[in-house]
C-alpha atoms as a PDB file:
ATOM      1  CA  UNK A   1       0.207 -36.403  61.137  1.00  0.00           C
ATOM      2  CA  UNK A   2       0.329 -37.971  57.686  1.00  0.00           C
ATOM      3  CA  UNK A   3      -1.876 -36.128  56.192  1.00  0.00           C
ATOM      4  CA  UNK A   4      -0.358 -32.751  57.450  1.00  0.00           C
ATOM      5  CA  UNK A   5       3.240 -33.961  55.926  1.00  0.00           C
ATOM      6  CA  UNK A   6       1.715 -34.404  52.314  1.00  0.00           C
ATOM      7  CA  UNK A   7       0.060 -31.513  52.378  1.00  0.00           C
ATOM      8  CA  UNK A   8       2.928 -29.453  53.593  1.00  0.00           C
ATOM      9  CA  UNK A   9       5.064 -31.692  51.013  1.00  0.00           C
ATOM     10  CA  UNK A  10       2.673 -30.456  48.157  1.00  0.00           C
ATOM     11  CA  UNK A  11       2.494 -27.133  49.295  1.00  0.00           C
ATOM     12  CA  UNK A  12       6.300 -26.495  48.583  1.00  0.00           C
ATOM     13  CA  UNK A  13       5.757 -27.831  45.392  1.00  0.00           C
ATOM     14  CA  UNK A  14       2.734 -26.081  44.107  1.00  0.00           C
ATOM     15  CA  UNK A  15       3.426 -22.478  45.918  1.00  0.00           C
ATOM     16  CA  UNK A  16       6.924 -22.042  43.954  1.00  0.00           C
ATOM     17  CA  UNK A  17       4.984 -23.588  40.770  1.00  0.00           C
ATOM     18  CA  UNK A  18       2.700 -20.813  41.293  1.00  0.00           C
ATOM     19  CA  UNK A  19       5.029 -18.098  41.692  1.00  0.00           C
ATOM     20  CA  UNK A  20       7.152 -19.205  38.771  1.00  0.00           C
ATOM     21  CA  UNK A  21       4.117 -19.385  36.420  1.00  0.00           C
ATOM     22  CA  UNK A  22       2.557 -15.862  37.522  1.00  0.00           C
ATOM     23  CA  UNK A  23       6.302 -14.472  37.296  1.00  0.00           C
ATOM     24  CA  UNK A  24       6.708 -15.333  33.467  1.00  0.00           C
ATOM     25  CA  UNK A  25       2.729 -14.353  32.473  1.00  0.00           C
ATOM     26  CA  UNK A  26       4.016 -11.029  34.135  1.00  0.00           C
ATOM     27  CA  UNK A  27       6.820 -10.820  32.097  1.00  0.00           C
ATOM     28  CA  UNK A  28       5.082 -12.281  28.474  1.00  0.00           C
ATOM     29  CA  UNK A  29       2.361  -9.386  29.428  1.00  0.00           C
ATOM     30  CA  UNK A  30       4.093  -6.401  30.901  1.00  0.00           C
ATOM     31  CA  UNK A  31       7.770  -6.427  30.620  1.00  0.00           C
ATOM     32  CA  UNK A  32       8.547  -7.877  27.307  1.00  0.00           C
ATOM     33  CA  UNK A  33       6.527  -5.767  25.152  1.00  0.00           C
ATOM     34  CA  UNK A  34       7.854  -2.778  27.282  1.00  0.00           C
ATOM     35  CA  UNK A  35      11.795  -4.161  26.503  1.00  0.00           C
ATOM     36  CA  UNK A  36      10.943  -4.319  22.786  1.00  0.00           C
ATOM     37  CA  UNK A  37       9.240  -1.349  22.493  1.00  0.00           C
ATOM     38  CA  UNK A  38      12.145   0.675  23.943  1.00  0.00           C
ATOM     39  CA  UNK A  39      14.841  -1.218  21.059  1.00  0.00           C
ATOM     40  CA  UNK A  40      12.350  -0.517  18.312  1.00  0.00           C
ATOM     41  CA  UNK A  41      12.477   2.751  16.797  1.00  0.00           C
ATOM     42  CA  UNK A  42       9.459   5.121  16.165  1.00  0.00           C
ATOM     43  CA  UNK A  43       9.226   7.515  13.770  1.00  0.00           C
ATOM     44  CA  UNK A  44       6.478  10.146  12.076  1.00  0.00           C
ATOM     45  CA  UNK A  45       6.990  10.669   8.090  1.00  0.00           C
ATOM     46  CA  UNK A  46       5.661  13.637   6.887  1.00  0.00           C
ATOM     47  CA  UNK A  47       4.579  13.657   2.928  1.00  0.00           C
ATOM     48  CA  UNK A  48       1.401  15.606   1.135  1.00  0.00           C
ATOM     49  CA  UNK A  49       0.272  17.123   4.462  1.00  0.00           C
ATOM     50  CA  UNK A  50      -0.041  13.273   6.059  1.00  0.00           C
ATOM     51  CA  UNK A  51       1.665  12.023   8.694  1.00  0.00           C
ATOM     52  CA  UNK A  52       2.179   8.179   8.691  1.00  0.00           C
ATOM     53  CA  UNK A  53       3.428   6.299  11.816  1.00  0.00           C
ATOM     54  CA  UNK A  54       6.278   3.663  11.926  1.00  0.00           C
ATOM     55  CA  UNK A  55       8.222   1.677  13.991  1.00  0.00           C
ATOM     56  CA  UNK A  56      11.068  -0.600  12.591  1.00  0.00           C
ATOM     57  CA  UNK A  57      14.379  -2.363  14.192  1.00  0.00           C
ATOM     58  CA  UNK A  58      17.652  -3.372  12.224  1.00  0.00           C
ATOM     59  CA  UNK A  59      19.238  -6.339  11.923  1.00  0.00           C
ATOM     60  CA  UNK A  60      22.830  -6.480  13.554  1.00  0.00           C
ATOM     61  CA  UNK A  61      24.702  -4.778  10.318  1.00  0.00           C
ATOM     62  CA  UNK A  62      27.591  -5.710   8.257  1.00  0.00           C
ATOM     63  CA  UNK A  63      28.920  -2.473   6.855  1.00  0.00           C
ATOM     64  CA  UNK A  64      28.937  -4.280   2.836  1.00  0.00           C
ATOM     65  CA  UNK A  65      25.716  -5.687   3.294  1.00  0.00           C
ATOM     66  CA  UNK A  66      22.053  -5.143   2.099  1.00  0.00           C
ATOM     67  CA  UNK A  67      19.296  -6.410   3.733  1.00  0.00           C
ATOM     68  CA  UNK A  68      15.800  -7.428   2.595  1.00  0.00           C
ATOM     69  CA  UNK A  69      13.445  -5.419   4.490  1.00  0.00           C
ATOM     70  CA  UNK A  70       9.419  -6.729   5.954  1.00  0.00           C
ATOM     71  CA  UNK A  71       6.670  -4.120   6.435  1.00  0.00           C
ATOM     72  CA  UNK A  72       3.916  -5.371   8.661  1.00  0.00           C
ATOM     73  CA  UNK A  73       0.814  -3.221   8.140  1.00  0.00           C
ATOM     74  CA  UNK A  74      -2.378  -4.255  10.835  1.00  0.00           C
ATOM     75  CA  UNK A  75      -6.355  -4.106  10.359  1.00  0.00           C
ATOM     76  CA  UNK A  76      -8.996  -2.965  12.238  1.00  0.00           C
ATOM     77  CA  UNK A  77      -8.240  -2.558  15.786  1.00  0.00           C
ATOM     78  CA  UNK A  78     -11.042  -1.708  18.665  1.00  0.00           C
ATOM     79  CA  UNK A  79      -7.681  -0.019  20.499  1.00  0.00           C
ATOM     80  CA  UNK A  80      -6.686   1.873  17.302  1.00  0.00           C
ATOM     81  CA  UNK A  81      -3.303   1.114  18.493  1.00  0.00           C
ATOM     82  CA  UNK A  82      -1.971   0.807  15.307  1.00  0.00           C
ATOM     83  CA  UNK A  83       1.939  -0.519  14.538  1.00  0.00           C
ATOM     84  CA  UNK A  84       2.879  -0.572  18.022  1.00  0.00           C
ATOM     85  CA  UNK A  85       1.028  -3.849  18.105  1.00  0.00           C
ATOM     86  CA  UNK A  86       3.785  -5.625  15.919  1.00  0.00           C
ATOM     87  CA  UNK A  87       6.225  -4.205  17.981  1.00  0.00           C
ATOM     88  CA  UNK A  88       4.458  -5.618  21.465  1.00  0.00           C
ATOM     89  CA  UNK A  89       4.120  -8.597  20.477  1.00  0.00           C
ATOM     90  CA  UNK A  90       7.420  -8.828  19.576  1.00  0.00           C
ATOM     91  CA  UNK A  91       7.446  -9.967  15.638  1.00  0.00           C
ATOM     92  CA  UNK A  92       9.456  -6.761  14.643  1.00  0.00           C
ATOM     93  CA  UNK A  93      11.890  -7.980  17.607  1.00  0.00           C
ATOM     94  CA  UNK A  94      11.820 -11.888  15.667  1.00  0.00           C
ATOM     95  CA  UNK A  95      11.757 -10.664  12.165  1.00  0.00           C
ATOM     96  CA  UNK A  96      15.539  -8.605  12.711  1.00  0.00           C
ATOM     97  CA  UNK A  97      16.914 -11.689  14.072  1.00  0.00           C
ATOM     98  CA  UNK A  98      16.048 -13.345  10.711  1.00  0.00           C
ATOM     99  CA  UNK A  99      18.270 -10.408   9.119  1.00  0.00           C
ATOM    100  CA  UNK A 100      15.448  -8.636   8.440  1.00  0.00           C
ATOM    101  CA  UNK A 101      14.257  -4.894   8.298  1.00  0.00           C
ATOM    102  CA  UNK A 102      11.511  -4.786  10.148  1.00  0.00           C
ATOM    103  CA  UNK A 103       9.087  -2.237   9.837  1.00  0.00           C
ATOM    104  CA  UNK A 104       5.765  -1.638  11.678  1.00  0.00           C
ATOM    105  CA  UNK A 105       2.527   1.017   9.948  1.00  0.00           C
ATOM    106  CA  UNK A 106      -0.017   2.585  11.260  1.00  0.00           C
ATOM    107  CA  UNK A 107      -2.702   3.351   8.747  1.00  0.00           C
ATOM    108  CA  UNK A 108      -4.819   6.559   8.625  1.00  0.00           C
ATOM    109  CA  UNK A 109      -6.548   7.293  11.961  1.00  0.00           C
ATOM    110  CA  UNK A 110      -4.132   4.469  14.090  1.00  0.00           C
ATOM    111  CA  UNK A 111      -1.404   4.842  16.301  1.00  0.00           C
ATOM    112  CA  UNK A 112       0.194   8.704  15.805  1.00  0.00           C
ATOM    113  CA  UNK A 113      -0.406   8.415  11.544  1.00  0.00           C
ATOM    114  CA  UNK A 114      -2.660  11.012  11.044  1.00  0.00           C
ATOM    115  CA  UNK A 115      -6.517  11.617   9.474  1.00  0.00           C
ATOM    116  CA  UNK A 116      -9.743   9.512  10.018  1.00  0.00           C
ATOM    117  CA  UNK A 117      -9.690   5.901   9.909  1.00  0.00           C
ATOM    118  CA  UNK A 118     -10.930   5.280   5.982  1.00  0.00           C
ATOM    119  CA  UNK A 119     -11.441   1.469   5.881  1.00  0.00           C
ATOM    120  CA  UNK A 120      -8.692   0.701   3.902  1.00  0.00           C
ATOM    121  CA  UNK A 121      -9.221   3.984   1.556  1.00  0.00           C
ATOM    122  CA  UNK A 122      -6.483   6.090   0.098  1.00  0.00           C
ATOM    123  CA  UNK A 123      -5.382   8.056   2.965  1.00  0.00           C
ATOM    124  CA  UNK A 124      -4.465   4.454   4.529  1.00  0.00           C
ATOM    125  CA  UNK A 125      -3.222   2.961   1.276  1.00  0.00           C
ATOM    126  CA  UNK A 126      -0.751   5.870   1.038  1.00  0.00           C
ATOM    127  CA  UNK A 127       0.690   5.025   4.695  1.00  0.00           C
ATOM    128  CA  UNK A 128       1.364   1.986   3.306  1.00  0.00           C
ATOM    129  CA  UNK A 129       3.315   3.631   0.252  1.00  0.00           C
ATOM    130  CA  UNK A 130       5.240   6.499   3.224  1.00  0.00           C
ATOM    131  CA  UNK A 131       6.440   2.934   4.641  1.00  0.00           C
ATOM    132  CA  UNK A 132       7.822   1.858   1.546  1.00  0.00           C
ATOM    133  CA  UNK A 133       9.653   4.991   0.414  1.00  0.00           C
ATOM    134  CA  UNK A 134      11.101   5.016   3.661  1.00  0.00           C
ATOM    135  CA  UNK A 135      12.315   1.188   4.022  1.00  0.00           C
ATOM    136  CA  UNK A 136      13.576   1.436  -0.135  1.00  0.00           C
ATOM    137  CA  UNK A 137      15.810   4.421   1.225  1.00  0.00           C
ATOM    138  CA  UNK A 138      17.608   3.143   3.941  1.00  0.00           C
ATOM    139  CA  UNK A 139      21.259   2.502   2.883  1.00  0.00           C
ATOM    140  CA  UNK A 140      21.591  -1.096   4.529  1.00  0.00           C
ATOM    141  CA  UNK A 141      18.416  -2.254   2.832  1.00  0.00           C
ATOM    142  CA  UNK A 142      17.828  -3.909  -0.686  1.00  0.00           C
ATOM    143  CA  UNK A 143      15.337  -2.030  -2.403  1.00  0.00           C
ATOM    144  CA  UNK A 144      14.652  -5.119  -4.930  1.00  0.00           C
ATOM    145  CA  UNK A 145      14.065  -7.372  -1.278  1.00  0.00           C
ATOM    146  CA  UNK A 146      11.282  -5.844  -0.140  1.00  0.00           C
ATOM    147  CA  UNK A 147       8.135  -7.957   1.452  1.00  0.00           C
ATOM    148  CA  UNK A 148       4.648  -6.462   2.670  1.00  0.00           C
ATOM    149  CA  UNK A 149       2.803  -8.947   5.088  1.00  0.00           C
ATOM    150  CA  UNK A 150      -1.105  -6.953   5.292  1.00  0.00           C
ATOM    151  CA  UNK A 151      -3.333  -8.625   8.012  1.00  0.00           C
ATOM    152  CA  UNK A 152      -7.008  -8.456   6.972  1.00  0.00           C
ATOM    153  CA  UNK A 153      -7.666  -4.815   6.262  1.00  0.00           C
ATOM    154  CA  UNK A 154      -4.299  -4.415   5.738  1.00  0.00           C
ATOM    155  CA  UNK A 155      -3.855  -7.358   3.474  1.00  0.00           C
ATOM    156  CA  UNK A 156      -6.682  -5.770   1.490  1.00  0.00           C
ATOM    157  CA  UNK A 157      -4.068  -2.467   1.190  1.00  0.00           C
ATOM    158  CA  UNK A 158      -1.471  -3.975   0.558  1.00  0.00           C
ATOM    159  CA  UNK A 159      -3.334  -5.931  -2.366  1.00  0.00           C
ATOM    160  CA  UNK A 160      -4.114  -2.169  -4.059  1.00  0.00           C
ATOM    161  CA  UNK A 161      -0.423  -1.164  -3.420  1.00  0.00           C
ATOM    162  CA  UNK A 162       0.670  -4.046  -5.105  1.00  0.00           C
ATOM    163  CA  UNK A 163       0.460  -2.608  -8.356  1.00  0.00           C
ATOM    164  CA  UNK A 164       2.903   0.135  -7.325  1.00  0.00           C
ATOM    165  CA  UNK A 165       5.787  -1.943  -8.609  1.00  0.00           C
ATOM    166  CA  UNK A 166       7.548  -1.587  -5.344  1.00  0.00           C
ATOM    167  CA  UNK A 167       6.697  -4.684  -3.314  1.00  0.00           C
ATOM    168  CA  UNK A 168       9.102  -7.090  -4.171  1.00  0.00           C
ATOM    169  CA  UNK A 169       6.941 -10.495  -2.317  1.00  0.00           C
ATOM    170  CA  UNK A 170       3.581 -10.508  -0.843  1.00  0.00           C
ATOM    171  CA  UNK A 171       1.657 -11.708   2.060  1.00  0.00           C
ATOM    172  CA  UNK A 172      -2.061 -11.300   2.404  1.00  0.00           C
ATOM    173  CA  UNK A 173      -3.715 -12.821   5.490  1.00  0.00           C
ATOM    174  CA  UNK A 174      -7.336 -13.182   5.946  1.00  0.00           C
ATOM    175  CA  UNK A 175      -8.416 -10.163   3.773  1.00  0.00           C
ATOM    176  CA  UNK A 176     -10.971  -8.536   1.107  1.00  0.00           C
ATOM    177  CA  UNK A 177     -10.399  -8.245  -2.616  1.00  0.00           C
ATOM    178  CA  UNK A 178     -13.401  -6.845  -4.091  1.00  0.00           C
ATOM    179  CA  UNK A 179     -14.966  -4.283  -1.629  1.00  0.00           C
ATOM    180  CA  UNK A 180     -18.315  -3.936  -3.216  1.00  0.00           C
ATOM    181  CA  UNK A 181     -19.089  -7.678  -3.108  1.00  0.00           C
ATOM    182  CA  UNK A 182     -17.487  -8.069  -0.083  1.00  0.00           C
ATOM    183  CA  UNK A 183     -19.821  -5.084   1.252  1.00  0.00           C
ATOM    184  CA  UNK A 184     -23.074  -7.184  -0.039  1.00  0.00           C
ATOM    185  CA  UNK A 185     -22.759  -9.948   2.356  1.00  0.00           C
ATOM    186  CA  UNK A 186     -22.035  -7.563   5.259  1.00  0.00           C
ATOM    187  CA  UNK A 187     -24.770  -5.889   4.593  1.00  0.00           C
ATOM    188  CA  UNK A 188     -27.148  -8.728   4.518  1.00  0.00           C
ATOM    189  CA  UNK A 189     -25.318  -9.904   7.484  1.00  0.00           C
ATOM    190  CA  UNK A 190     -24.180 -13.384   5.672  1.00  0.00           C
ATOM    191  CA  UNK A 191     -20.858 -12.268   6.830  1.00  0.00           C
ATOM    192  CA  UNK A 192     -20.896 -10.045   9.921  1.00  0.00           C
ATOM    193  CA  UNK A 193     -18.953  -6.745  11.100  1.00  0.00           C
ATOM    194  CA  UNK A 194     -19.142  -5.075  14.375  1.00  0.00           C
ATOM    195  CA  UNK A 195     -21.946  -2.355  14.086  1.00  0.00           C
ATOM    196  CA  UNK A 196     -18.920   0.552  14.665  1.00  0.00           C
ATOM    197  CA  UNK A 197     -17.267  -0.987  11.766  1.00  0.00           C
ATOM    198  CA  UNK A 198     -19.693  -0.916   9.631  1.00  0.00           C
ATOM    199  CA  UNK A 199     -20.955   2.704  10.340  1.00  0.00           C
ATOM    200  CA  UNK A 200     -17.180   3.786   9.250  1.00  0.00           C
ATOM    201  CA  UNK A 201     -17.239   1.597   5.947  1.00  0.00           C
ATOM    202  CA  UNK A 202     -20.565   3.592   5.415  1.00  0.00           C
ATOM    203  CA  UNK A 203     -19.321   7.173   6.265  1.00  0.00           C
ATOM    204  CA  UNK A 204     -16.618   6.252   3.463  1.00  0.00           C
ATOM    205  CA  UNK A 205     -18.871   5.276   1.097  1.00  0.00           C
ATOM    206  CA  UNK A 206     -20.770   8.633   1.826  1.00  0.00           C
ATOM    207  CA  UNK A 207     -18.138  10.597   1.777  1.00  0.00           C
ATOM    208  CA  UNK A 208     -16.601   9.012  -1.856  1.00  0.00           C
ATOM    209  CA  UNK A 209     -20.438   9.274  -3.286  1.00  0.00           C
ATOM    210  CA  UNK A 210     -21.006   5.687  -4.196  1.00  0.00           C
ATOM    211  CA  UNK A 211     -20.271   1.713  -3.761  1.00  0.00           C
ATOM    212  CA  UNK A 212     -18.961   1.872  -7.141  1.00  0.00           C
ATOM    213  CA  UNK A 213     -16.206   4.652  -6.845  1.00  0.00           C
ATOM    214  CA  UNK A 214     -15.606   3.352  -2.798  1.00  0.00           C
ATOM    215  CA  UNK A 215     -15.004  -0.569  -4.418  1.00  0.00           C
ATOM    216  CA  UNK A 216     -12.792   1.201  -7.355  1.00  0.00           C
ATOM    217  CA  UNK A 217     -10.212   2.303  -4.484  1.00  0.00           C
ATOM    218  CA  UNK A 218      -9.903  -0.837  -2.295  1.00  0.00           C
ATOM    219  CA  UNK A 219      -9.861  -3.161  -5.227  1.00  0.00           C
ATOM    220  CA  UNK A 220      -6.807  -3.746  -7.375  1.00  0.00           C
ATOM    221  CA  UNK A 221      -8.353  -4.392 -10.543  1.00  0.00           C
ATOM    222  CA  UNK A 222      -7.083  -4.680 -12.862  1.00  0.00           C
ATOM    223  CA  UNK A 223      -3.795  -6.618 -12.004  1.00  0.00           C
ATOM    224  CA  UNK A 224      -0.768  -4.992 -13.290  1.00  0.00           C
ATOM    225  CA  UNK A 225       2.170  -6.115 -14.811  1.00  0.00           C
ATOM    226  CA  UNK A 226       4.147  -5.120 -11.413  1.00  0.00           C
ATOM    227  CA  UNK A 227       2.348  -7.710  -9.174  1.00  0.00           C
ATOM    228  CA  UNK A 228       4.861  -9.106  -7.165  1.00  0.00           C
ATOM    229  CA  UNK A 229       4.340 -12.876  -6.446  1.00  0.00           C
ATOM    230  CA  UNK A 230       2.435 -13.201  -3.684  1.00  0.00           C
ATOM    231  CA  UNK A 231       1.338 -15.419  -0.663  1.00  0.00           C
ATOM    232  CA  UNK A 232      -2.674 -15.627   0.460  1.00  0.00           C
ATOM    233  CA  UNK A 233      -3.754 -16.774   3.339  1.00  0.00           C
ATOM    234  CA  UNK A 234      -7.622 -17.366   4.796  1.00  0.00           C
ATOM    235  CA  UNK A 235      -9.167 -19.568   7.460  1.00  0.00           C
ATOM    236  CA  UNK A 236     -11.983 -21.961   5.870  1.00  0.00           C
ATOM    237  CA  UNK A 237     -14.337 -20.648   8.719  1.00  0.00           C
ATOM    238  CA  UNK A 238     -13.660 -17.034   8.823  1.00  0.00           C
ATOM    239  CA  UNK A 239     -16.867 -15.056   9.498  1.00  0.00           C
ATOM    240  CA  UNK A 240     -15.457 -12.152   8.535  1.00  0.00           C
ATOM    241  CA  UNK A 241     -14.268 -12.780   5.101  1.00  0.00           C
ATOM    242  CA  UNK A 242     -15.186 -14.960   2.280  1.00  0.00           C
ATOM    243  CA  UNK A 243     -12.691 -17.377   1.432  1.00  0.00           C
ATOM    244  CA  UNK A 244     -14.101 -17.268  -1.870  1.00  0.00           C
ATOM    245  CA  UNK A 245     -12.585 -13.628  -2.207  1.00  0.00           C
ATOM    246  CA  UNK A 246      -8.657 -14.797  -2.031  1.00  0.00           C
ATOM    247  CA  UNK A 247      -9.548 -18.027  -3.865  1.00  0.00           C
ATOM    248  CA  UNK A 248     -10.778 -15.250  -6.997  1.00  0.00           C
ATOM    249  CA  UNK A 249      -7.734 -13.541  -6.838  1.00  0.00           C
ATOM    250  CA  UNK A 250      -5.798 -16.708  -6.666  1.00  0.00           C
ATOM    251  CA  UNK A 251      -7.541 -17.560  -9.985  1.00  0.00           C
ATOM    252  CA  UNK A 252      -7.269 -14.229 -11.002  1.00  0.00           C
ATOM    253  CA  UNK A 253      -3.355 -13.490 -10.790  1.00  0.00           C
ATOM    254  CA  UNK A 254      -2.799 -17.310 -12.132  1.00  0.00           C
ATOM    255  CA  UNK A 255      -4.745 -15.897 -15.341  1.00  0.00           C
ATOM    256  CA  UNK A 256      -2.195 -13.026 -15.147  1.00  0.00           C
ATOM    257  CA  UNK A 257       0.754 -15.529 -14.907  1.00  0.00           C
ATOM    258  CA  UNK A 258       1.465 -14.241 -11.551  1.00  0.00           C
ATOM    259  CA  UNK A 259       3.488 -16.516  -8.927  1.00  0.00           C
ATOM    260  CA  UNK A 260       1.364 -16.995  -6.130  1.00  0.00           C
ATOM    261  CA  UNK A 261       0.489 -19.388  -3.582  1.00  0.00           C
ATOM    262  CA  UNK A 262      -3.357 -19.435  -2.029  1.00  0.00           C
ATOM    263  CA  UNK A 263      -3.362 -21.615   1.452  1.00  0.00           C
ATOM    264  CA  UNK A 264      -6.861 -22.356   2.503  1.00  0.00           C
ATOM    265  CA  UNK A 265      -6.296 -23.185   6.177  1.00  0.00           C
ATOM    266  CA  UNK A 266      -8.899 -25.694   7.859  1.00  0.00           C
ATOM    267  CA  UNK A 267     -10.878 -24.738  10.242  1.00  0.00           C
ATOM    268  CA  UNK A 268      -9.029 -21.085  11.306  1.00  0.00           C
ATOM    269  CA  UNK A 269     -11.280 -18.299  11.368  1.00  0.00           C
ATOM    270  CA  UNK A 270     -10.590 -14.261  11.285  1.00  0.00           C
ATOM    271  CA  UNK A 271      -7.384 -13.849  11.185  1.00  0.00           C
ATOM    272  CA  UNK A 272      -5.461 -16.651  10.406  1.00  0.00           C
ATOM    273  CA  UNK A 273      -3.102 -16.953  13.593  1.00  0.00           C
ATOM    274  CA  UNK A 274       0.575 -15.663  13.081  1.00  0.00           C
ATOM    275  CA  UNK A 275       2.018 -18.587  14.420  1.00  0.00           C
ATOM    276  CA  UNK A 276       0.338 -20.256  11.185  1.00  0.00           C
ATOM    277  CA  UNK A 277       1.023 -17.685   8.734  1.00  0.00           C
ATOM    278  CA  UNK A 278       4.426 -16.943   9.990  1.00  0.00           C
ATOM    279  CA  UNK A 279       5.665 -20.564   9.420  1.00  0.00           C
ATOM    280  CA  UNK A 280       4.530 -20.604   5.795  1.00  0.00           C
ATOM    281  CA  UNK A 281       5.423 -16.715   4.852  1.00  0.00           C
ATOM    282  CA  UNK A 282       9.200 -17.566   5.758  1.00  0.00           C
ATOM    283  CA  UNK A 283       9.218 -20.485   3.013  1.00  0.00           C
ATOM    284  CA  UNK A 284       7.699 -18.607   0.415  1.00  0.00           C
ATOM    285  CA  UNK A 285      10.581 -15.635   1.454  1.00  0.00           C
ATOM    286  CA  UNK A 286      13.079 -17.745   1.187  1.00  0.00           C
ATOM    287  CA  UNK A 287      12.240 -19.024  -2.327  1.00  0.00           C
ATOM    288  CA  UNK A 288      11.090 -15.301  -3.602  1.00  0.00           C
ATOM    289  CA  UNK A 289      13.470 -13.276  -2.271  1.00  0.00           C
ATOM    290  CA  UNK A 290      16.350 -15.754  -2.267  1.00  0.00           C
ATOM    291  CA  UNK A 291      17.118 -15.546   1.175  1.00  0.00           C
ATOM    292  CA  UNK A 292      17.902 -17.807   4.333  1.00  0.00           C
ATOM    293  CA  UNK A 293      16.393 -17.308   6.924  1.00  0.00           C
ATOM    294  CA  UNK A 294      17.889 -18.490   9.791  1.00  0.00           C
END
């Protein structure tokens, strides 16, 4: 009867284990995202017949108080879900408890924003701008605190925006900086793109006539005198992306005497995982926009 006891002993143990462990992948996958998706709020700005999707969440306010605010803008997505993924996965929830803004884009042809998807063209750069009007306006928010964080395709947006003079700190994660060379080694497959992806980058450059005048609107050069310091991050194995491009524009805004801060990190490939890029983006916040974050 031995036997039986132990297993009947391990059974309690392991059955409960079980249900505890399904219970809180349940709630990580299903509920949560659902919970934060219902405090965030969504909202459609309308500007130059294009519609541009956000979703942002406030800190808890102090009525004489300004806030810096964070824009999160995604890359390419095989969903096309756009912002809402931000919101999901709950940074937008994380980044207000830091006493943060937090705002959420979807770029052209994501989400509910409007128009094709462009590869990181002009319709999608001026989501990213819609976002920025928008977060500068808000009463409760600083308009000289404001940060863009642009994940791959977005990071290669946000690096054109840049020169707008209205991003106040910077954070590019795993992304391009000179299309047209960048477009050389996917198309001799030294770096690779999924074939879907690379039909769209080619329908762009169709549709804008060449490589030259496609690389002239996702590149930012030349580097303006309204550069905001800036943060790069890339993954010493990324696939995707040549390292080389953000060490370039490292070297590139140094020549400028721009602040910035390029973090090669071993052995991460495409894109460098938040939990990595988040712990060294609130740092450099801290020290650029004077903050604490808690």
């Amino acid at each position: 009867m031995l036997p039986n006891k132990k297993k009947n002993i391990a059974l309690c143990y392991i059955l409960p284990l079980i249900l505890v462990v399904g219970f809180y992948a349940f709630f990580r996958v299903s509920i949560l995202p659902y919970i934060y998706t219902k405090q965030a709020q969504h909202q459609l700005l309308i500007a130059d017949n294009q519609t541009t999707e956000i979703y942002w969440k406030e800190p808890a306010l102090l009525a004489d108080k300004k806030y810096p605010a964070i824009i999160f803008l995604h890359g390419i997505q095989k969903d096309k879900q756009g912002a809402i993924a931000f919101v999901r996965s709950g940074l937008l929830n994380e980044y207000s408890k830091k006493n943060f803004f937090s705002f959420a884009v979807s770029m052209s042809g994501y989400g509910k924003s409007s128009g094709k998807s462009d590869f990181c063209g002009k319709a999608s750069q001026n989501n990213l701008v819609q976002a920025i009007n928008f977060a500068r306006s808000q009463p409760h928010v600083d308009p000289n605190k404001v940060a863009v964080v642009g994940i791959s395709c977005g990071a290669s947006i946000a690096n054109v925006v840049a020169n707008s003079g209205k991003i106040n700190a910077l954070i590019l994660v795993s992304g391009f900086y000179d299309f047209k060379g960048m477009y050389a080694e996917w198309s001799s497959n030294t770096r690779t793109l999924p074939s879907n992806v690379m039909n769209e980058i080619n329908e762009s450059i169709a549709t804008e006539k060449n490589i030259e005048t496609a690389s002239a609107v996702r590149s930012s050069l030349p580097i303006s005198s309204h550069y905001p310091p800036t943060l790069i991050l890339v993954g010493t194995k990324d696939p995707i992306i040549d390292p080389k491009q953000s060490i370039q524009l490292h070297q590139l805004l140094d020549s400028k005497d721009i602040p910035n801060t390029l973090e090669l990190i071993q052995d991460a490939k495409h894109p460098v995982p938040a939990n990595v890029w988040k712990t060294k983006s609130d740092s450099f916040l801290e020290k650029t926009l004077n903050i604490k974050i808690k």
